[in-house]
Protein backbone atom coordinates (compact mmCIF):
# COMPACT_ATOMS: atom_id res chain seq x y z
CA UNK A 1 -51.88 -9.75 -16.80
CA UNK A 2 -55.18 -8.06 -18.16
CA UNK A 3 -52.49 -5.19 -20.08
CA UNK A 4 -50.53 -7.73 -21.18
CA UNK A 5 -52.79 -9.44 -22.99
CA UNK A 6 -53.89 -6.39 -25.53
CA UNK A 7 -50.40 -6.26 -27.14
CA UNK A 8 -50.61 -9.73 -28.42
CA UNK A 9 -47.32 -11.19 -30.66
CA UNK A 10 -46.79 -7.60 -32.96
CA UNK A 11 -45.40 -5.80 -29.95
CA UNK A 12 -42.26 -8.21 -29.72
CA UNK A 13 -42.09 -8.71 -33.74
CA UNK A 14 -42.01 -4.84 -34.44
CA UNK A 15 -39.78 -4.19 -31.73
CA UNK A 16 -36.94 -7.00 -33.12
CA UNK A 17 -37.76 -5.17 -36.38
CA UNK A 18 -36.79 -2.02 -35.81
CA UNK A 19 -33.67 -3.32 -33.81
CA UNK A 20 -33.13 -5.25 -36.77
CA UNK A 21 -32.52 -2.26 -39.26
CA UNK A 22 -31.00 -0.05 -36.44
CA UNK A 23 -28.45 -2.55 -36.41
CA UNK A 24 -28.13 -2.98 -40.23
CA UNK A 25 -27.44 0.94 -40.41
CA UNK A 26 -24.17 1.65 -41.29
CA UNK A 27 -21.95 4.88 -41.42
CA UNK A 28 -20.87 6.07 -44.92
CA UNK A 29 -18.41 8.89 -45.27
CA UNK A 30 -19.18 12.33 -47.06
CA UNK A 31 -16.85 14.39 -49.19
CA UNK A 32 -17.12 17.19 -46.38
CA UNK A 33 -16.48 14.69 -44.03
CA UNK A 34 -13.69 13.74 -45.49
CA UNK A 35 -12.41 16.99 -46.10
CA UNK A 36 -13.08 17.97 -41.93
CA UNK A 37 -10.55 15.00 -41.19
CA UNK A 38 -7.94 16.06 -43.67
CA UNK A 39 -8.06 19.60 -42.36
CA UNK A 40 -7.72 18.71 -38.81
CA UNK A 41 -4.92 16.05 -39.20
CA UNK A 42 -2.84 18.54 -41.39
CA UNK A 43 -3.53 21.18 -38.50
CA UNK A 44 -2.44 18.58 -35.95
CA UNK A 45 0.38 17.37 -37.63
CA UNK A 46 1.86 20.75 -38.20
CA UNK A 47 2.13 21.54 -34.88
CA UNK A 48 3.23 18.30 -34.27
CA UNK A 49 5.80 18.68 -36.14
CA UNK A 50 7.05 22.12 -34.42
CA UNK A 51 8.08 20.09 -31.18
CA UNK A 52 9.45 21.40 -28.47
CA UNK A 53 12.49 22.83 -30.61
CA UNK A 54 9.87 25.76 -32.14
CA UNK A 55 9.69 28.85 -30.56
CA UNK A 56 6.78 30.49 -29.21
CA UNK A 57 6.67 33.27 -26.45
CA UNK A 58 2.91 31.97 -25.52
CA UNK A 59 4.84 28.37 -24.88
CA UNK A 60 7.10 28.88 -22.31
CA UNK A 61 6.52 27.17 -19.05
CA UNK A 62 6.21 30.22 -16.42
CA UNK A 63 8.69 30.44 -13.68
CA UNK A 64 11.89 28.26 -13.93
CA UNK A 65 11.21 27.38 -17.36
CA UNK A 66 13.10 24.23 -18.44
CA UNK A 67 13.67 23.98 -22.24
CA UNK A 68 14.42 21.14 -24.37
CA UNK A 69 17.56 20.59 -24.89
CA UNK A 70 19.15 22.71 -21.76
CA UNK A 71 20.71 20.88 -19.00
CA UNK A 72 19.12 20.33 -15.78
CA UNK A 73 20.44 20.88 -12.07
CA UNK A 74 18.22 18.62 -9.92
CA UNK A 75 19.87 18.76 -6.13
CA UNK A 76 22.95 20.49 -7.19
CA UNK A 77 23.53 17.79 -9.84
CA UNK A 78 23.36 17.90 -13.57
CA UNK A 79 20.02 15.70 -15.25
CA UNK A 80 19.97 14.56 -18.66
């Protein structure tokens, strides 16, 4: 109880204070930041966009590749 009693009521009130403008902080956007996101969407959205239809040796699948668009035999039977 003896600690307690040297911090008195500023402890509590700075405390509240500082989660007070923590919490009023907010985020605001830069021009390069802006600029990161539109650089990475268009990157992701171009491949995207290739699909499974584009053609890349360093895409195919490995052993018993099955491509898009090819007919599967699953059990002797023909898959969509």
């Amino acid at each position: 109880a003896a600690a307690m009693r040297g911090r008195g009521l500023s402890g509590g009130r700075t405390a509240r204070c500082a989660e007070e403008k923590a919490a009023t902080v907010t985020y605001m956007e830069s021009a390069a930041d802006e600029r990161l996101f539109e650089q990475v969407y268009l990157d992701y959205a171009t491949e995207y966009l290739k699909g499974p239809m584009y053609h890349n040796d360093l895409k195919v699948q490995g052993f018993l590749p099955e491509y898009p668009g090819d007919p599967m035999f699953k059990q002797g039977k023909m898959t969509s």
